[in-house]
Protein backbone atom coordinates (compact mmCIF):
# COMPACT_ATOMS: atom_id res chain seq x y z
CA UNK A 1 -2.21 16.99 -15.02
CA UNK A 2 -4.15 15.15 -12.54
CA UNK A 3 -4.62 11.63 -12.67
CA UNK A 4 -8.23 11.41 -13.13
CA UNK A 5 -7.49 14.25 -16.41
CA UNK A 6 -5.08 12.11 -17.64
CA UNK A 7 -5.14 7.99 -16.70
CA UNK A 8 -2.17 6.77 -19.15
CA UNK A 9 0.01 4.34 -17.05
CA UNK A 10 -2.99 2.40 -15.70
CA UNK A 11 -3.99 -0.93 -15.68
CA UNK A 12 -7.97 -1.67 -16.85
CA UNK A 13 -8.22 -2.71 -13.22
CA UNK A 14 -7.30 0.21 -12.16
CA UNK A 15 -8.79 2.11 -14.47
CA UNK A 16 -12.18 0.12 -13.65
CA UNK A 17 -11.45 1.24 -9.62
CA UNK A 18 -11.25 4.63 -10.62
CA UNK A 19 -14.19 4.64 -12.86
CA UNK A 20 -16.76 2.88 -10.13
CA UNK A 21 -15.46 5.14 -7.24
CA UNK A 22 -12.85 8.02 -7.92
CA UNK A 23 -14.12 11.78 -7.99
CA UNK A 24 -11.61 14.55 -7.21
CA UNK A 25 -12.78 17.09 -4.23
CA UNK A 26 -11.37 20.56 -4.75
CA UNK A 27 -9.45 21.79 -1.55
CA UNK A 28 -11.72 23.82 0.94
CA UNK A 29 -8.69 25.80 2.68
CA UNK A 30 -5.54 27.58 1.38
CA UNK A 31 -2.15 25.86 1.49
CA UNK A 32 0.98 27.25 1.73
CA UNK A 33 3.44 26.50 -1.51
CA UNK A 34 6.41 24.06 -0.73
CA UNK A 35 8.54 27.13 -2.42
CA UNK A 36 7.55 29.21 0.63
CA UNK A 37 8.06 26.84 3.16
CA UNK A 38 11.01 26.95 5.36
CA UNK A 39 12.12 23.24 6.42
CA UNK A 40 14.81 21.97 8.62
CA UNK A 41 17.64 19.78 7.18
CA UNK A 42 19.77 17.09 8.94
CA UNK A 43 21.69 19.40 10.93
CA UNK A 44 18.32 21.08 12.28
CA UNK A 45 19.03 24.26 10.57
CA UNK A 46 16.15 25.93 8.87
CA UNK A 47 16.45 26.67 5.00
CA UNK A 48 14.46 27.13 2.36
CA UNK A 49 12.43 24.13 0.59
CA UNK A 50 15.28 22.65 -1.63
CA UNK A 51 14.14 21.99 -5.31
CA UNK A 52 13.78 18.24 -5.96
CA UNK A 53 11.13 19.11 -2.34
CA UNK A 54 9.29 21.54 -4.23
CA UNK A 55 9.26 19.38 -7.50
CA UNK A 56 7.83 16.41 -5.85
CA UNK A 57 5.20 17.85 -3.09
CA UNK A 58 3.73 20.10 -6.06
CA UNK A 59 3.24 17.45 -7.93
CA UNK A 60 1.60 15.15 -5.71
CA UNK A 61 -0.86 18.21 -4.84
CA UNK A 62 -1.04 18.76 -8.74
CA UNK A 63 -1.24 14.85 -9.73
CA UNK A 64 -2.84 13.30 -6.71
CA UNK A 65 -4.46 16.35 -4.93
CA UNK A 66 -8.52 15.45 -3.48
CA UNK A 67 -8.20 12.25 -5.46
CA UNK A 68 -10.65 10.32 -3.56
CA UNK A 69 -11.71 6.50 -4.27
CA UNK A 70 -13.09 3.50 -2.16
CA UNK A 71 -11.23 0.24 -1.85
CA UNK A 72 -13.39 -3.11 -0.84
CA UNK A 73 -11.41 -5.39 1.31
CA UNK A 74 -12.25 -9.29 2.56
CA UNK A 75 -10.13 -11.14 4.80
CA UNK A 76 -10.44 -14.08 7.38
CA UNK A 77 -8.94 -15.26 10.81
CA UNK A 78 -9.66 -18.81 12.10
CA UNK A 79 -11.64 -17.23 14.98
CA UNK A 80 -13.75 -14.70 13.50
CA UNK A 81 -13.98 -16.21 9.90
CA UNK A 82 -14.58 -13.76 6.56
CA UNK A 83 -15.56 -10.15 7.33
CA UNK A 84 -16.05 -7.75 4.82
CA UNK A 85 -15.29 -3.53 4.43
CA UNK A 86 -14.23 -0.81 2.49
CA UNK A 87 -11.95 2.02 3.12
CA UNK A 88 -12.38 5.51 1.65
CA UNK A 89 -8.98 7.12 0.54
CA UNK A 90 -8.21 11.02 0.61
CA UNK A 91 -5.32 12.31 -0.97
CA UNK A 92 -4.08 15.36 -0.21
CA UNK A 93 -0.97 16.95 1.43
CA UNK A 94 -0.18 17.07 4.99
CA UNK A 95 1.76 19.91 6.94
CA UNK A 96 4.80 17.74 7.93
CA UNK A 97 8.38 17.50 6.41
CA UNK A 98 11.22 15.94 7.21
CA UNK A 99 15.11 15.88 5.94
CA UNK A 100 15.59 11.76 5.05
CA UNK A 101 18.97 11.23 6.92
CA UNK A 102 20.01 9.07 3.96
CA UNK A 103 19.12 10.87 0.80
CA UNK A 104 16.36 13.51 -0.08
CA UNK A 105 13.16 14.26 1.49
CA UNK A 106 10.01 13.12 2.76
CA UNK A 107 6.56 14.73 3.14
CA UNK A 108 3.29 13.64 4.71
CA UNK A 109 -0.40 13.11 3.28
CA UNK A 110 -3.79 11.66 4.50
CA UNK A 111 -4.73 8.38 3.60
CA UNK A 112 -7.54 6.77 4.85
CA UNK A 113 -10.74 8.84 6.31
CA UNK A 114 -11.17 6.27 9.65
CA UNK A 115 -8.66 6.55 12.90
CA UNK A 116 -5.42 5.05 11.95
CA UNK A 117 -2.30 4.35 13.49
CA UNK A 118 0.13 5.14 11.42
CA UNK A 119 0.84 8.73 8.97
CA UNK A 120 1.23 8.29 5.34
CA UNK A 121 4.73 9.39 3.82
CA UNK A 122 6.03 10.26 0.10
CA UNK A 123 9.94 10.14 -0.37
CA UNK A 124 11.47 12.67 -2.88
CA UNK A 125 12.51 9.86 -4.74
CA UNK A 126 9.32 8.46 -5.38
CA UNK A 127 8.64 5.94 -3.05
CA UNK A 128 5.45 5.46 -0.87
CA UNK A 129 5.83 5.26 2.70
CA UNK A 130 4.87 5.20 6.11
CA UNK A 131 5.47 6.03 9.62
CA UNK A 132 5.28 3.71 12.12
CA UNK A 133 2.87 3.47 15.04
CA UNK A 134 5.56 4.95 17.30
CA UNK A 135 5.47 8.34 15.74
CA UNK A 136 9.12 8.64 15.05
CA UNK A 137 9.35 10.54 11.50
CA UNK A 138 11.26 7.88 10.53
CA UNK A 139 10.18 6.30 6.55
CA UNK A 140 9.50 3.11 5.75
CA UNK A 141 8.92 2.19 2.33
CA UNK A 142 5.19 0.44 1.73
CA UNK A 143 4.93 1.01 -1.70
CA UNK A 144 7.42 1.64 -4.73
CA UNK A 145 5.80 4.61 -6.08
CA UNK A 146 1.93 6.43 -6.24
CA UNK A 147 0.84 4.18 -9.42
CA UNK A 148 1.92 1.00 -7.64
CA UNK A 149 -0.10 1.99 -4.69
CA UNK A 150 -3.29 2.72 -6.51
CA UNK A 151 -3.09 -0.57 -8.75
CA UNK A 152 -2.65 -2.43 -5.66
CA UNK A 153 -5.86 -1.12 -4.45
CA UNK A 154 -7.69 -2.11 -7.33
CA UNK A 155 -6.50 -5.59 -6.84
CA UNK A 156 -7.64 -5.72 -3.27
CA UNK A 157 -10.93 -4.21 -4.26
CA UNK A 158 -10.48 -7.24 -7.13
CA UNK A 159 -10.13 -9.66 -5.29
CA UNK A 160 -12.76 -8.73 -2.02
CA UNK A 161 -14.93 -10.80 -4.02
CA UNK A 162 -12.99 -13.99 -3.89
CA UNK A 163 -12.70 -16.18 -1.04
CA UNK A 164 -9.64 -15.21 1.68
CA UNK A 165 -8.03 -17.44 3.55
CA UNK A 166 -8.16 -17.89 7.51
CA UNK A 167 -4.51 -18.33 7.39
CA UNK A 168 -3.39 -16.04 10.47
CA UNK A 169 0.63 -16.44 11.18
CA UNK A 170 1.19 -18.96 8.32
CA UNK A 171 0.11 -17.30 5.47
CA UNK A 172 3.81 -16.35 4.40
CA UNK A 173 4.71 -19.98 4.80
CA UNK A 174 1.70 -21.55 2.62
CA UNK A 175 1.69 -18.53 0.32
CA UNK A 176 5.56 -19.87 -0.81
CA UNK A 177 4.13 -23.23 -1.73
CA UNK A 178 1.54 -21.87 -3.78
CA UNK A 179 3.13 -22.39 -7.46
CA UNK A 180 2.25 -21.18 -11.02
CA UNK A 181 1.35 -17.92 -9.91
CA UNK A 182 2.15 -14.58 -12.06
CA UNK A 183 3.95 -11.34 -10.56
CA UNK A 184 1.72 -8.58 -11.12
CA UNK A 185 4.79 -6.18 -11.60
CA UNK A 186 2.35 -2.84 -11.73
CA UNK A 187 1.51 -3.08 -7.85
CA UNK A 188 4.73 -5.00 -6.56
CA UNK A 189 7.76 -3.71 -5.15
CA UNK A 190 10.70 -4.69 -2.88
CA UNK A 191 8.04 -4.29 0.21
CA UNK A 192 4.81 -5.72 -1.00
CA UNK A 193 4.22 -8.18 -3.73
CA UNK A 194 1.20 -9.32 -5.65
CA UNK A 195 1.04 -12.51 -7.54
CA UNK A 196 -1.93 -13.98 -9.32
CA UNK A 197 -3.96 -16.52 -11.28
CA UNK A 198 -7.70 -17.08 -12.34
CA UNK A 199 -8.35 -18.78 -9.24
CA UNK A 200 -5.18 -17.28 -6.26
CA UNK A 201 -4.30 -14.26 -5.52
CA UNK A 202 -1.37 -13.78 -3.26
CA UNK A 203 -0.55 -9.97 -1.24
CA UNK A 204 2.87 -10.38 0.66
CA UNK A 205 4.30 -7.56 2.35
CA UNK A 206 6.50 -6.16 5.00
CA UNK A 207 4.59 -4.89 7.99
CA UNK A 208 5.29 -0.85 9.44
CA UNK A 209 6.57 -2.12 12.59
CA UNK A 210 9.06 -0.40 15.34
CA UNK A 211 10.78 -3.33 15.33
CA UNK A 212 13.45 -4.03 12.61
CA UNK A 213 13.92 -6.09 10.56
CA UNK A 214 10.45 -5.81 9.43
CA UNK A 215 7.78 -8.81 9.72
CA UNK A 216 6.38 -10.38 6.30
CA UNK A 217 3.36 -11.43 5.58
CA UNK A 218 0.71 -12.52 3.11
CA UNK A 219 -2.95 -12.80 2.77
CA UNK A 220 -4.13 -15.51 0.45
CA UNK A 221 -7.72 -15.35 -1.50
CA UNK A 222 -9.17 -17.99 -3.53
CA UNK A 223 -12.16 -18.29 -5.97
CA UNK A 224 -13.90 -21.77 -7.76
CA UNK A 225 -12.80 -25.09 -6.87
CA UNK A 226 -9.61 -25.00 -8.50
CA UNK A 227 -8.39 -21.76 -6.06
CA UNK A 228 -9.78 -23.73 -3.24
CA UNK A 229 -8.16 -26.86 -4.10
CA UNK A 230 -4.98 -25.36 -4.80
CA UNK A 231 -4.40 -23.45 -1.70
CA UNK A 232 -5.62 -26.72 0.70
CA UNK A 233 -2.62 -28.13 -1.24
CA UNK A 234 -0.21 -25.54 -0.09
CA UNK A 235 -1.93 -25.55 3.50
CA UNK A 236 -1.62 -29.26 3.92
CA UNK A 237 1.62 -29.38 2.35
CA UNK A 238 3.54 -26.27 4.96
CA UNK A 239 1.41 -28.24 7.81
CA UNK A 240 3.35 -31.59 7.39
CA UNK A 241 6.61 -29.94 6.80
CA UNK A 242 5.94 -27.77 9.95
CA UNK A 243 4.99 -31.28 11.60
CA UNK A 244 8.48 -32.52 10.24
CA UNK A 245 10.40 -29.96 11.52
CA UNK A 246 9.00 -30.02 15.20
CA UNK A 247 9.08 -33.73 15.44
C-alpha cells in the first residue's frame, strides 16, 4: 500500500511533512516490470531479474511510487551568512540496475527535481544510497532505509526555521562538544546521524565522495538563547583546544 494510503511507522513530524506538502502524481508513461527485465550479474552475463530484485523495485514503485513532497532547508557559511530554500522530491523508479559485487542488488530512482550531481540508489537490502559524482555505479550508503530518509527530511524541514550555524570545516569538531543531546534513532543510521534538543539540532553525516574513506560532517542549528548559548560554548571550547594543539 502506498505510503501516503497507509502512514503507520511515522513520526508526527513526519507525518506533519507529509500532510503540509506530500501528494502522489500518478505515472504519465508505461514502465517495464522488474519480472521482465533482463539484468546483468557480476560476471556480466545477462539473466533474468532475480527475486529478492523484483520484490524490492516493485515495492518501492508500489510504496514510494510519484510520492512527491517539499523539504525547507537553512544553512550558513561565514562568507555568505544564512540562506534559505526548499527542494522538491520525486520518487519514482529509474531505468538503471546493477549486480552489488558484495551482496544483492541495487536500483536507481529520481530524487530531487533541480540539476544534481549525483543518482539516487536503493540496495536490495534496504538501504538508501547514492552514486557518487564520478558516475561509477558504485553504492554508497546515505541512508539506512526509505522511512529513515523521509523522517530525516522532516527534521531538516523542522529545523529550517531555527538558526544554523556558519560553522564551515569545523562543524564535526564543535558538533562533538555539544552535550545532552538525544539520538533521534527514526532518521539516524551508520552514515548520517541526527541528534536533538529544544534548542540544538545536530545532522552529521558521511559525504558521497570518490575518495574513500568518506569525509564527515555536521551542520549545527540553534533556536532561543539557550541553543545559541550552548553552541558558542562548544565553538569557543573546539577553538581553544584547536589553539592548544597548534601551539
Amino acid at each position: 500500500m502506498h505510503i501516503l494510503d497507509d502512514r503507520s511507522g511515522l513520526s508526527p513530524r513526519a507525518l506533519a511533512l507529509l500532510d503540509r506538502t506530500g501528494h502522489r502524481q500518478e505515472p504519465t508513461e508505461p514502465r517495464l516490470p522488474t519480472e521482465l527485465l533482463r539484468v546483468r550479474d557480476n560476471k556480466g552475463l545477462l539473466i533474468t531479474a532475480p527475486l529478492e530484485l523484483v520484490i524490492r523495485r516493485e515495492g518501492f514503485a508500489q510504496r514510494y511510487g510519484g510520492l512527491r513532497y517539499t523539504v525547507r532547508r537553512s544553512l550558513a557559511d561565514a562568507i555568505h551568512g544564512r540562506s534559505a530554500s526548499s527542494l522538491d522530491w520525486s520518487h519514482e523508479l529509474g531505468s538503471k540496475v546493477w549486480a552489488d559485487p558484495v551482496r544483492g542488488w541495487f536500483f536507481d530512482w529520481h530524487g530531487p527535481q533541480a540539476a544534481h550531481p549525483i543518482r539516487y540508489l536503493l540496495h536490495t537490502d534496504g538501504r538508501v544510497g547514492a552514486e557518487n559524482t564520478a558516475g561509477d555505479g558504485v553504492f554508497q550508503e546515505t541512508d539506512a532505509s526509505m522511512i529513515h530518509r523521509i523522517e530525516s527530511h522532516a527534521l531538516m524541514d523542522e529545523v529550517s526555521a531555527w538558526d544554523p550555524w556558519p560553522i564551515d570545516g569545523c562543524g564535526l569538531t564543535v558538533a562533538r562538544h555539544l552535550d545532552n543531546l538525544g539520538e533521534v534513532t527514526e532518521a539516524s543510521g551508520p552514515m548520517l546521524n541526527w541528534r536533538m534538543s529544544d534548542a540544538v539540532a545536530v545532522k552529521e553525516f558521511a559525504y558521497v565522495r570518490t575518495e574513500f574513506p568518506r569525509e564527515r560532517q555536521a551542520w549545527i542549528w540553534s533556536r532561543g538563547e539557550d541553543g545559541h548559548r550552548q553552541v558558542s560554548a562548544a565553538a569557543a571550547l573546539a577553538a581553544r583546544q584547536e589553539d592548544q594543539r597548534t601551539a
